[in-house]
N, C-alpha and C. Protein backbone atom coordinates (compact mmCIF):
# COMPACT_ATOMS: atom_id res chain seq x y z
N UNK A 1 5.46 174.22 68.12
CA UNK A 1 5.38 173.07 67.23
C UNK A 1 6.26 173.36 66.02
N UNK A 2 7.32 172.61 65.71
CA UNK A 2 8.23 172.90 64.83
C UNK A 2 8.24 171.50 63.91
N UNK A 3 8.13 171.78 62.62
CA UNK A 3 8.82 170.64 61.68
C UNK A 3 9.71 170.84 61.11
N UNK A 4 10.17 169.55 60.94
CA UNK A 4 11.80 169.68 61.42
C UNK A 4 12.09 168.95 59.38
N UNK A 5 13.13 168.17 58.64
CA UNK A 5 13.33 167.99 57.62
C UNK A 5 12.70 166.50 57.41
N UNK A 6 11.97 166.17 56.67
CA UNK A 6 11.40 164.90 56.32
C UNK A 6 13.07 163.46 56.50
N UNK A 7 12.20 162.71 57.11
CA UNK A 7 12.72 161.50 57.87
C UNK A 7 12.34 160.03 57.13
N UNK A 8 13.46 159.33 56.78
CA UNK A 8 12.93 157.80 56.22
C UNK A 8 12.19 156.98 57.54
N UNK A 9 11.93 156.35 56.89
CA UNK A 9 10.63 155.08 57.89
C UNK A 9 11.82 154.15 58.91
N UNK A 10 11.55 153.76 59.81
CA UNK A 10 12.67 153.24 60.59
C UNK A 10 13.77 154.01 61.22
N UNK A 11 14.22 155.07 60.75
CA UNK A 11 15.19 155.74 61.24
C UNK A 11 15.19 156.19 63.15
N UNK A 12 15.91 156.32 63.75
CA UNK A 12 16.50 156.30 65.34
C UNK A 12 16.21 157.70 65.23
N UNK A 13 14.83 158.77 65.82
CA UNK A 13 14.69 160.00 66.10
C UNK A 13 15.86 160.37 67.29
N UNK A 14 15.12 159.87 68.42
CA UNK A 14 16.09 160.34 69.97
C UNK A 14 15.93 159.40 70.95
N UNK A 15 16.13 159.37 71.95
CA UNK A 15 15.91 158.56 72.97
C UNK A 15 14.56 158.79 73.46
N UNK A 16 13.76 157.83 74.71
CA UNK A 16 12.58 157.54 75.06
C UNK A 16 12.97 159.07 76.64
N UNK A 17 13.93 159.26 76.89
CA UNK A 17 14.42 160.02 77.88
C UNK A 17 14.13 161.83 77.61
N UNK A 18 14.05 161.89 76.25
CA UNK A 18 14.53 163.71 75.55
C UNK A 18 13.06 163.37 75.03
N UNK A 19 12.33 162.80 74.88
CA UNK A 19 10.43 163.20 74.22
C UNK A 19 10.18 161.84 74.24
N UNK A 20 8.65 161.98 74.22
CA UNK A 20 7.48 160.89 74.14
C UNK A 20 7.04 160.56 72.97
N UNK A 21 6.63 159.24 72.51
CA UNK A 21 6.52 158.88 71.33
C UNK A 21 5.08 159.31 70.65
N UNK A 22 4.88 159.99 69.19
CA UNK A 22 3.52 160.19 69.17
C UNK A 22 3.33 159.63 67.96
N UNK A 23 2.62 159.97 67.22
CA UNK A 23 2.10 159.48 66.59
C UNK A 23 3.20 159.25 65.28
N UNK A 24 3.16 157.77 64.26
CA UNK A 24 3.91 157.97 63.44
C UNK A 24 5.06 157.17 64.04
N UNK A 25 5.62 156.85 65.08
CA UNK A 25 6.66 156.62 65.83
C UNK A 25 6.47 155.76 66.20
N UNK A 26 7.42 154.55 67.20
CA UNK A 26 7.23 153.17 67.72
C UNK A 26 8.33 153.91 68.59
N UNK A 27 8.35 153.20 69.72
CA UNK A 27 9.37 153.11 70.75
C UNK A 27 10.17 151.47 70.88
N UNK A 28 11.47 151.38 71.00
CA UNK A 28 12.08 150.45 71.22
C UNK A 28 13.48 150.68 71.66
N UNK A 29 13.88 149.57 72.72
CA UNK A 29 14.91 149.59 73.70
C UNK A 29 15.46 150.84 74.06
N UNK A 30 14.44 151.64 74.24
CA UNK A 30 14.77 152.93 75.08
C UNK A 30 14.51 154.14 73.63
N UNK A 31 14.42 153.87 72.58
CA UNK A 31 14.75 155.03 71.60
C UNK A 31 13.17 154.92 70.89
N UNK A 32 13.47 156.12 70.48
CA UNK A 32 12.10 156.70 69.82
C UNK A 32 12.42 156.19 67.89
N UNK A 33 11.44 155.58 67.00
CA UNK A 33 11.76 155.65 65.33
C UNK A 33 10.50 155.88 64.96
N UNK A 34 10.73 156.37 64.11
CA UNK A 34 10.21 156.53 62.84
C UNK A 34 9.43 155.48 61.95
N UNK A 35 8.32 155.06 62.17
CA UNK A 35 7.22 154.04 61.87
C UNK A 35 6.64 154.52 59.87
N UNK A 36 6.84 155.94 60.31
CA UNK A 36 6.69 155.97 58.31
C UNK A 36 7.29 157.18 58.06
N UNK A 37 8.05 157.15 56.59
CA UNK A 37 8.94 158.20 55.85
C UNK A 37 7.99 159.83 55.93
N UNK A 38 8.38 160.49 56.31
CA UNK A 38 7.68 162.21 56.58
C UNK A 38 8.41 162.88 57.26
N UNK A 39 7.49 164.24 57.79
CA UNK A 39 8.20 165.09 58.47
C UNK A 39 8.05 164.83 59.93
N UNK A 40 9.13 165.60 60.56
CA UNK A 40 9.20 164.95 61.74
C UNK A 40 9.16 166.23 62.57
N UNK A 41 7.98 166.17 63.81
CA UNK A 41 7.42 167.26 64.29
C UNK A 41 7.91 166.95 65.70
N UNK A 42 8.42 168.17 66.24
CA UNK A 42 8.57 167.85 67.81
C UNK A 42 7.16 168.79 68.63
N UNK A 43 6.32 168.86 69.52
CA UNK A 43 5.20 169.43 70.32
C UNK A 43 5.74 169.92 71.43
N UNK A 44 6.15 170.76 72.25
CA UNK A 44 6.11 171.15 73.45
C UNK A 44 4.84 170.73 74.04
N UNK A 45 4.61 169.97 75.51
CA UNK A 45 3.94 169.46 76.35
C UNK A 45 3.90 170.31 77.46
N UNK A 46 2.96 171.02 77.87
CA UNK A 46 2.99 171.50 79.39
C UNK A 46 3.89 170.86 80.96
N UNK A 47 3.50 169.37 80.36
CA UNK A 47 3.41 168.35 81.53
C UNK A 47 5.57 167.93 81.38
N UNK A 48 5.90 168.26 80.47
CA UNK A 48 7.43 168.25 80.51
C UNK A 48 8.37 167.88 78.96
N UNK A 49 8.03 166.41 79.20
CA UNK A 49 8.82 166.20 77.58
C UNK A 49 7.92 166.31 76.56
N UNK A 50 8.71 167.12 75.03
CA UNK A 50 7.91 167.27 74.14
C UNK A 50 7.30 165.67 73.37
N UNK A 51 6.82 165.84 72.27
CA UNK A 51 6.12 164.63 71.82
C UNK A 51 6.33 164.86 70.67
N UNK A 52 7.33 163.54 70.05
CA UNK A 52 7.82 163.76 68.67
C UNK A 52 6.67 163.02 68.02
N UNK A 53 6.60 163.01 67.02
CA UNK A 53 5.86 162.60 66.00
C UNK A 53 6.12 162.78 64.19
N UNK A 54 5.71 161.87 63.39
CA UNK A 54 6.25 162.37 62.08
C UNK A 54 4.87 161.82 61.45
N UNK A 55 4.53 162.86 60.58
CA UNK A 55 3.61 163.36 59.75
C UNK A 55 4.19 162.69 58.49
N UNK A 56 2.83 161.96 57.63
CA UNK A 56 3.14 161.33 56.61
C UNK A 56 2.87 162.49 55.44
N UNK A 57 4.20 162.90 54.35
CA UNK A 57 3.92 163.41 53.33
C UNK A 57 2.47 162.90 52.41
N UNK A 58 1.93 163.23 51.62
CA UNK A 58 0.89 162.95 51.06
C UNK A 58 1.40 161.90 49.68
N UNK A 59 2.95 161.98 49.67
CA UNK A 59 3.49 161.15 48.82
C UNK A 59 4.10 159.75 49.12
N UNK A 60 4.25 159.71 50.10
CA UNK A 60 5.00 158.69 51.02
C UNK A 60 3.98 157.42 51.22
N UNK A 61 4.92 156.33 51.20
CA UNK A 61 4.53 155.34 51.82
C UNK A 61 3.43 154.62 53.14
N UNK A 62 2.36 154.12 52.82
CA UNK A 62 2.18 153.90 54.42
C UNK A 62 2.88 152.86 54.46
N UNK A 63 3.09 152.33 56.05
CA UNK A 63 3.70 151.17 56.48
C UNK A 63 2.57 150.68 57.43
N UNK A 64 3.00 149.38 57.29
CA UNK A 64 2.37 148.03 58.47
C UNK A 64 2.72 148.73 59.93
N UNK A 65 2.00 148.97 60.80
CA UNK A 65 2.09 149.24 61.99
C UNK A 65 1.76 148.35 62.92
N UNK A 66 2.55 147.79 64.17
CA UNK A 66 1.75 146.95 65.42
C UNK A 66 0.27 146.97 65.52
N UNK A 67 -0.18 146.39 65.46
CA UNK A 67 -1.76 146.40 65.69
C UNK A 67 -3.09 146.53 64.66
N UNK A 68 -2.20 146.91 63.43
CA UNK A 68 -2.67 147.17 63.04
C UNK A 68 -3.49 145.60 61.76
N UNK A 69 -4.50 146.31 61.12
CA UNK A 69 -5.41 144.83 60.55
C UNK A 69 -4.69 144.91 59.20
N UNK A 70 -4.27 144.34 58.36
CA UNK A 70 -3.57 143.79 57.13
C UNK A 70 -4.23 142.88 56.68
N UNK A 71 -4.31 143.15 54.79
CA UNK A 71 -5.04 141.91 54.24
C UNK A 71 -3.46 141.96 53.43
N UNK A 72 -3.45 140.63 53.20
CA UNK A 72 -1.82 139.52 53.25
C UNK A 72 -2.37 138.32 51.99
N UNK A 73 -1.48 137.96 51.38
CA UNK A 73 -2.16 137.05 50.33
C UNK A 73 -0.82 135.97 50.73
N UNK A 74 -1.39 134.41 50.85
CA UNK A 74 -0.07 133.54 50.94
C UNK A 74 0.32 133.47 50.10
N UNK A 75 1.67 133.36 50.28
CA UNK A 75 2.61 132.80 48.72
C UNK A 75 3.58 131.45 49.15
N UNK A 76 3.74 131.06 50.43
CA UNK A 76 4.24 129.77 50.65
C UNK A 76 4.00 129.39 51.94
N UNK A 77 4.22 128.00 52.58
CA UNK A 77 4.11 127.78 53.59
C UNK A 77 4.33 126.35 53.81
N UNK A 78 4.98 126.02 54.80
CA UNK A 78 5.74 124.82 55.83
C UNK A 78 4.86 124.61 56.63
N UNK A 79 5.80 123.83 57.71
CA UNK A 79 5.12 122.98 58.79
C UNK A 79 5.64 123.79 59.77
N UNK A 80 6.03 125.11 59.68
CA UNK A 80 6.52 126.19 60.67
C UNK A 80 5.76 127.62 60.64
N UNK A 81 5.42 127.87 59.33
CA UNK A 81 4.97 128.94 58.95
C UNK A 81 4.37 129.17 57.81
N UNK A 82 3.97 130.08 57.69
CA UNK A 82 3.03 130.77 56.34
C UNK A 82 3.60 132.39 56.06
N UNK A 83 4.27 132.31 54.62
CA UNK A 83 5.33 133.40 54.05
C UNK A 83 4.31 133.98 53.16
N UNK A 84 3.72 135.37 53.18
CA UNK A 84 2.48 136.09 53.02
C UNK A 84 3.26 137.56 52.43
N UNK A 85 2.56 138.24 51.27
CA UNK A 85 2.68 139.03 51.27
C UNK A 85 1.56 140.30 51.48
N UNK A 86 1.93 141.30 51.98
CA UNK A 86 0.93 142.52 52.62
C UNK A 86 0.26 143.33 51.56
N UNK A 87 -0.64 143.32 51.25
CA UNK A 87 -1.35 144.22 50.46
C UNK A 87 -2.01 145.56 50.69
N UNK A 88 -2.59 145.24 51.80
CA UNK A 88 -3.54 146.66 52.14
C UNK A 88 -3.01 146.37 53.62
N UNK A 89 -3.18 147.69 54.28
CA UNK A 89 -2.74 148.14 55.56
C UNK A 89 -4.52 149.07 55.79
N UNK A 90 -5.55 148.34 56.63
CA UNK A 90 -6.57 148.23 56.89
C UNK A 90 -7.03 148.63 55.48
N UNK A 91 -7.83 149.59 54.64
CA UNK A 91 -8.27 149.72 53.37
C UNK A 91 -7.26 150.27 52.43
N UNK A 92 -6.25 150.65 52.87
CA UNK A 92 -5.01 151.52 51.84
C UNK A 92 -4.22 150.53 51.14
N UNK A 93 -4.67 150.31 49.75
CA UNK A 93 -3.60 149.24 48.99
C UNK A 93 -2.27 150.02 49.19
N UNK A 94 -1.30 149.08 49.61
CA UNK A 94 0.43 149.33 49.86
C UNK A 94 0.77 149.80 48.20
N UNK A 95 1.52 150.75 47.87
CA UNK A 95 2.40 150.44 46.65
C UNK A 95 3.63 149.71 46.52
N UNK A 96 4.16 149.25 47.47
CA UNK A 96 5.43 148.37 48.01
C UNK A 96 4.89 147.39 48.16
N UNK A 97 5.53 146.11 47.99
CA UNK A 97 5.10 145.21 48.51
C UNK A 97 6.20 144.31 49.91
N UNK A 98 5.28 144.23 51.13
CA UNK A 98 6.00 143.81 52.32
C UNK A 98 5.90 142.90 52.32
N UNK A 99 6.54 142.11 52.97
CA UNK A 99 6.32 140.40 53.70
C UNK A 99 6.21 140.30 54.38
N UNK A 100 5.70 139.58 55.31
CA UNK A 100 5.17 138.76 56.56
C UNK A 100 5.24 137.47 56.58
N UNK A 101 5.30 137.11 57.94
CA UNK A 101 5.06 135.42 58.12
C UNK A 101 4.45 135.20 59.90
N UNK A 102 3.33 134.57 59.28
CA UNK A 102 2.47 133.70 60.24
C UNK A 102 3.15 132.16 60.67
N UNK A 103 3.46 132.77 61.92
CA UNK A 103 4.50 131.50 62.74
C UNK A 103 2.80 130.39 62.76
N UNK A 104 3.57 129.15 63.11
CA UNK A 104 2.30 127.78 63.31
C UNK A 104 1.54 128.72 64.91
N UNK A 105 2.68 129.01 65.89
CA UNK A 105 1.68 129.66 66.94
C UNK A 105 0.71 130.25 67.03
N UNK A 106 1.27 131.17 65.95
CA UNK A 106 0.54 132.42 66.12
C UNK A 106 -0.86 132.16 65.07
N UNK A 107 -1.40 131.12 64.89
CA UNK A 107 -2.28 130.91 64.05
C UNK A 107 -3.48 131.01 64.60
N UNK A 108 -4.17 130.58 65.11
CA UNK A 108 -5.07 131.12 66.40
C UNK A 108 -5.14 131.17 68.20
N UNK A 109 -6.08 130.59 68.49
CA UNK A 109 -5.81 131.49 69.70
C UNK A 109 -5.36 130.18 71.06
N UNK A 110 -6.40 129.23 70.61
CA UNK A 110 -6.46 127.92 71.03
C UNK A 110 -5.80 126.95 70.66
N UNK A 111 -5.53 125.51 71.57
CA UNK A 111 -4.56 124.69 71.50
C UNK A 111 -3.45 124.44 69.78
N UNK A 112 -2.94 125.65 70.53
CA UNK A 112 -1.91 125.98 69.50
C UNK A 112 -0.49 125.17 68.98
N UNK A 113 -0.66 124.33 70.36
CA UNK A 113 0.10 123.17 69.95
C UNK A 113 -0.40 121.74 68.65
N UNK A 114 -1.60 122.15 68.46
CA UNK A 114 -2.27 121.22 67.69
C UNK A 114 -2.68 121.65 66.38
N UNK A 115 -1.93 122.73 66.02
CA UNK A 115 -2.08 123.37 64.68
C UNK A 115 -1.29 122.99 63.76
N UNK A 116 -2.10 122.77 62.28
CA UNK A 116 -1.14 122.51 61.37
C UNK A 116 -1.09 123.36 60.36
N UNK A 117 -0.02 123.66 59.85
CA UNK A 117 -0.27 125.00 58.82
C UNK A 117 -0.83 125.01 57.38
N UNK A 118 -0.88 123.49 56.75
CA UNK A 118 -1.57 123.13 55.52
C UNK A 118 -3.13 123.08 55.83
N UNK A 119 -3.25 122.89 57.30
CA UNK A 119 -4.82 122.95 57.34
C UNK A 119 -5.32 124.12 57.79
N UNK A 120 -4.88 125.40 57.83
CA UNK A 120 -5.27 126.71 58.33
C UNK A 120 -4.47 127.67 56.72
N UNK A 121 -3.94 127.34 56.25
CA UNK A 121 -3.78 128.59 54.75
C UNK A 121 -3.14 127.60 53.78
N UNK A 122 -3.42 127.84 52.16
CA UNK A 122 -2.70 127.44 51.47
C UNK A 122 -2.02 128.67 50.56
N UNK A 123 -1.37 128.40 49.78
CA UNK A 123 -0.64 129.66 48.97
C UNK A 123 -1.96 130.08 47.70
N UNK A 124 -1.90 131.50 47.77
CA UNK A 124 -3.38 132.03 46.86
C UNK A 124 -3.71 132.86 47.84
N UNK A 125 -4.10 131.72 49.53
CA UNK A 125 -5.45 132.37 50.21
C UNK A 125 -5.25 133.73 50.02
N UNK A 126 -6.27 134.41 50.39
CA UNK A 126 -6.52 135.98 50.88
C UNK A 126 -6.94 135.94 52.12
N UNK A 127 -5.71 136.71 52.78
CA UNK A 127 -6.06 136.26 54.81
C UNK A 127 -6.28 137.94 55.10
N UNK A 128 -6.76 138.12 56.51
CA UNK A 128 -6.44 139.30 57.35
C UNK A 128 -5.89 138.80 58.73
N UNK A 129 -5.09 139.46 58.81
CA UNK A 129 -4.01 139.30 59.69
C UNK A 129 -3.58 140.92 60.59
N UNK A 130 -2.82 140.30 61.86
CA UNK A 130 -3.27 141.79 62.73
C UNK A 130 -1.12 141.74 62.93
N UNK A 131 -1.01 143.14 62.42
CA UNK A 131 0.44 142.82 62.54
C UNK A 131 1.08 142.82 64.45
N UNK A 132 1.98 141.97 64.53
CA UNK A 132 2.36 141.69 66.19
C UNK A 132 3.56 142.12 66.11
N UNK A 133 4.73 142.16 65.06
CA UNK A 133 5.72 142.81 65.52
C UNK A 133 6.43 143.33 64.26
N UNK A 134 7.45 144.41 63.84
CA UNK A 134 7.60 145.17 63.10
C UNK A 134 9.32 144.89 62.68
N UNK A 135 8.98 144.77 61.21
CA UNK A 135 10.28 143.82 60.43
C UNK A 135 11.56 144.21 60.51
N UNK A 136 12.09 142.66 60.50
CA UNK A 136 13.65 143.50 60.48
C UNK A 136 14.17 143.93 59.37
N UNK A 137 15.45 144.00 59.12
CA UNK A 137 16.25 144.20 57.40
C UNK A 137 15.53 144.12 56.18
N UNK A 138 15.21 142.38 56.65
CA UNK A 138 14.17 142.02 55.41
C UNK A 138 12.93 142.66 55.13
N UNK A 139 12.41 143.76 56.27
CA UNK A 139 11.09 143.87 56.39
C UNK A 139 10.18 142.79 56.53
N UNK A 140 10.33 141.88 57.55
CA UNK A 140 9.42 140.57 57.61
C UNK A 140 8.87 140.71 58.65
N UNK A 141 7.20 140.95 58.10
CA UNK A 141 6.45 141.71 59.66
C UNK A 141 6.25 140.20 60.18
N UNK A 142 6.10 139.94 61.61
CA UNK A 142 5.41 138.95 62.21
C UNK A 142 3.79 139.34 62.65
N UNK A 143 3.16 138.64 61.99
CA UNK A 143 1.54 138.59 61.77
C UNK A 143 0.87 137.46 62.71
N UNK A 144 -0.20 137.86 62.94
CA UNK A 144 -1.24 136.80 63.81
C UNK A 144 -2.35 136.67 63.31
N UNK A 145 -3.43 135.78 63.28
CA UNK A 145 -4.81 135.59 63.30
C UNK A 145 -5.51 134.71 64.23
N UNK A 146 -4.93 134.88 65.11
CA UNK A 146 -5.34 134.44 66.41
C UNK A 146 -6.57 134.53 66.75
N UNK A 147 -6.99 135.94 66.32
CA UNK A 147 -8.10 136.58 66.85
C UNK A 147 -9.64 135.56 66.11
N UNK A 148 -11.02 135.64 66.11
CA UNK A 148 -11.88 135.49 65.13
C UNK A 148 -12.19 135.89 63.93
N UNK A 149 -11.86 137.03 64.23
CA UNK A 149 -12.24 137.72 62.98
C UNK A 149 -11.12 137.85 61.89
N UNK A 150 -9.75 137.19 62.22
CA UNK A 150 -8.90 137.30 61.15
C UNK A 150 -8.86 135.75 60.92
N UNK A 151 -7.91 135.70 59.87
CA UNK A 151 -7.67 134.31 59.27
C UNK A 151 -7.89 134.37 57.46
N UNK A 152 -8.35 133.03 57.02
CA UNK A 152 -8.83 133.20 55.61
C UNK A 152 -9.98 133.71 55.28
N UNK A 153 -9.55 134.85 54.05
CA UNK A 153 -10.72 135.76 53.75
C UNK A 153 -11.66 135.12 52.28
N UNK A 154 -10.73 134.94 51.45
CA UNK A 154 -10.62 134.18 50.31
C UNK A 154 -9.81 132.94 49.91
N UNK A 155 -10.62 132.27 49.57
CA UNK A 155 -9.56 131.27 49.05
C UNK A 155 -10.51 130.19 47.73
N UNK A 156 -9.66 129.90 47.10
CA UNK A 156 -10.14 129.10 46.01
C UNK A 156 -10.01 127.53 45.92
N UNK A 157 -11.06 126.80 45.51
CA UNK A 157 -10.61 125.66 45.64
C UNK A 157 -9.67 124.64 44.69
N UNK A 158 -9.00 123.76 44.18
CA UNK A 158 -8.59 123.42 43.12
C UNK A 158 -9.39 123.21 41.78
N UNK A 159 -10.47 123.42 41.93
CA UNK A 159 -11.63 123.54 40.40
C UNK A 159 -11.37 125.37 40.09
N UNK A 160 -10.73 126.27 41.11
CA UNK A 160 -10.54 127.41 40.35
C UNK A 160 -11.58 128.10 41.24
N UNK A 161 -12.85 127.51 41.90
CA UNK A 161 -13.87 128.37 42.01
C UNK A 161 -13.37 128.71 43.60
N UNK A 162 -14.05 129.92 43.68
CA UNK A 162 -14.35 130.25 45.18
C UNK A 162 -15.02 129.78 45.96
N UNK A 163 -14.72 129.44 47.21
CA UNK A 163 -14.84 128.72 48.33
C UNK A 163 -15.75 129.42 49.69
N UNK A 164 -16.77 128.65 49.61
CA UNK A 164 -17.89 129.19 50.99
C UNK A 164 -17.36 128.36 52.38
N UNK A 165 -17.11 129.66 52.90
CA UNK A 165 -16.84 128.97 54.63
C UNK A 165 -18.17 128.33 54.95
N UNK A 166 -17.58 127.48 55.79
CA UNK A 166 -19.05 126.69 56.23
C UNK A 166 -18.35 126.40 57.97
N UNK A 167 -17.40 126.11 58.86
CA UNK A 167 -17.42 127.07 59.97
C UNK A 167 -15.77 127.24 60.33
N UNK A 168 -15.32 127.96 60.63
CA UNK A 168 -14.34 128.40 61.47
C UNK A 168 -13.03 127.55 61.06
N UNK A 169 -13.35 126.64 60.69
CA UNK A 169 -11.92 125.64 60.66
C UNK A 169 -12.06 125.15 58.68
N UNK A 170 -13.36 125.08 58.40
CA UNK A 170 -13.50 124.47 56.76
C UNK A 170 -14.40 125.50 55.59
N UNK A 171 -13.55 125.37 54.72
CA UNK A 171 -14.59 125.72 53.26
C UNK A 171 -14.73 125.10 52.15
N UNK A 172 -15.97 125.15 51.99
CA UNK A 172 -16.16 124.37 50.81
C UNK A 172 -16.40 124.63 49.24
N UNK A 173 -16.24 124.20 48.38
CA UNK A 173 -16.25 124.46 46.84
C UNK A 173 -17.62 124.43 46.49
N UNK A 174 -18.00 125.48 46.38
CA UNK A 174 -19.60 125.39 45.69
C UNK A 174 -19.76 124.42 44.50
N UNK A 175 -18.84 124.21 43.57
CA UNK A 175 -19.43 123.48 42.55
C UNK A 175 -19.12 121.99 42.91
N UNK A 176 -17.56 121.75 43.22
CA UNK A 176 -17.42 120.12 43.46
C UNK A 176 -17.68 119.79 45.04
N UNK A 177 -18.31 120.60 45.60
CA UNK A 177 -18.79 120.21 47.05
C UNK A 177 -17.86 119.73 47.86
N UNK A 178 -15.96 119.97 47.51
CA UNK A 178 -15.00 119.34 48.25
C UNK A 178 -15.19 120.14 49.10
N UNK A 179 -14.47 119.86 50.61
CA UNK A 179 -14.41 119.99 51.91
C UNK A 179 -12.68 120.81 51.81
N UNK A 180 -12.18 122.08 52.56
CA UNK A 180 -10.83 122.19 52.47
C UNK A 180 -10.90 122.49 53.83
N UNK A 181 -9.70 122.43 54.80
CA UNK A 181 -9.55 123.04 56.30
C UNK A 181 -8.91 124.17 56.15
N UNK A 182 -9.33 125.47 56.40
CA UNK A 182 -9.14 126.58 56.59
C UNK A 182 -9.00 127.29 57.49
N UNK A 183 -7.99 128.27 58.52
CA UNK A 183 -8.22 129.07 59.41
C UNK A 183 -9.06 130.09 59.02
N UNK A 184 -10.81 129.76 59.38
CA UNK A 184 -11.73 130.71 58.59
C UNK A 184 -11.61 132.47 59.27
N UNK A 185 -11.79 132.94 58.57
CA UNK A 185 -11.97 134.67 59.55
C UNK A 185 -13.40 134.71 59.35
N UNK A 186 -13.80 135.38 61.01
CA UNK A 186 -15.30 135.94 60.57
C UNK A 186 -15.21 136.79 60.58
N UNK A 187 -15.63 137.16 58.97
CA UNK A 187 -14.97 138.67 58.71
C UNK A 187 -16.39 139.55 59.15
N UNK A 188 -15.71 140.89 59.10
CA UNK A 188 -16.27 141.97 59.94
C UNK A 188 -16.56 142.86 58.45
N UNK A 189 -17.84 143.51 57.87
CA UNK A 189 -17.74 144.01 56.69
C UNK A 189 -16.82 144.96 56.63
N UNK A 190 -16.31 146.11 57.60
CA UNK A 190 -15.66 146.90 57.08
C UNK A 190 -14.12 146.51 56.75
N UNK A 191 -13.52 145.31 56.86
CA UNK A 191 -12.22 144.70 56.35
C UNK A 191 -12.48 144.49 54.89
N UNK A 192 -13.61 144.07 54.30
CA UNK A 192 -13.81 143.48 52.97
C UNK A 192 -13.46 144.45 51.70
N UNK A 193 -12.62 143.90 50.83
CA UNK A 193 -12.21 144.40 49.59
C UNK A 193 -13.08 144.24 49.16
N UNK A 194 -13.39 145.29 48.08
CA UNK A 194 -14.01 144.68 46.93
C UNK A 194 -14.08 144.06 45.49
């Protein structure tokens, strides 16, 4: 097991052919990268190719990973999408701030052709979102809440106050009793900020 000189985030380790991807790493069109800035460890494997991996310095950045759960705050949104920025990467507030965008598809799970994006987030909300694919140049992760348990976490109503889900699609304003359409999340306690 050798570590080798600390590596930026994204960078082209080796091919998918010369080692296996481990931890820290993403694989794409045949090549092994670098998923976050650290050191970069190669493993000898019994079974043949070693298994690169890169170890996050204790100073370094985390990054948004595939799969992983993200709480995302909107900051704009169309009749195509919702332009979000990333805050926490499951409980770890980011010190960077990333972007994302929630395509109209990818909004939940069901007749997805019948989604509208003013009635599932407005700019403010506080969403959780599960990242689906990993940014380009811009760093613009593509995000989903497809699932139940993601969607809007927070959101406020235009009186300022905070807003009680009442089911899956609406929340309402405790004080002026307005009605808003929301892609609700049923959130799971261990996602919840405090």
């Amino acid at each position: 097991r050798q570590a080798l000189s600390t590596r930026p985030s994204g960078e082209r380790l080796c091919s998918t052919e010369e080692a296996t991807a481990g931890s820290g790493t993403y694989t794409r069109h045949g090549f092994i990268f670098s998923s976050l800035a650290g050191c970069l460890e190669k493993r000898s494997e019994d079974s043949g190719l070693p298994v690169v991996s890169v170890v996050r310095d204790a100073e370094s950045q985390l990054l948004p990973d595939v799969g992983a759960v993200v709480t995302c705050k909107v900051c704009s949104i169309n009749s195509r999408f919702a332009k979000v920025h990333i805050l926490y990467v499951g409980s770890t507030p980011l010190k960077s701030t990333f972007r994302g965008t929630i395509r109209r598809e990818d909004i939940r799970a069901t007749e997805k052709d019948k989604v509208e994006v003013y009635k599932s987030f407005r700019p403010g909300d506080i969403v959780l979102a599960k990242v689906i694919s990993l940014g380009d140049a811009q760093s613009n992760y593509l995000l989903s809440t497809a699932e139940n348990e993601l969607g809007v976490v927070v959101a406020r109503s235009e009186a300022g106050v905070q807003m009680v889900p009442i089911s899956w699609c609406e929340m309402q304003c405790p004080q002026t009793h307005t009605k808003d359409f929301r892609k609700v999340a049923r959130v799971q306690p261990r996602f919840l900020q405090t």
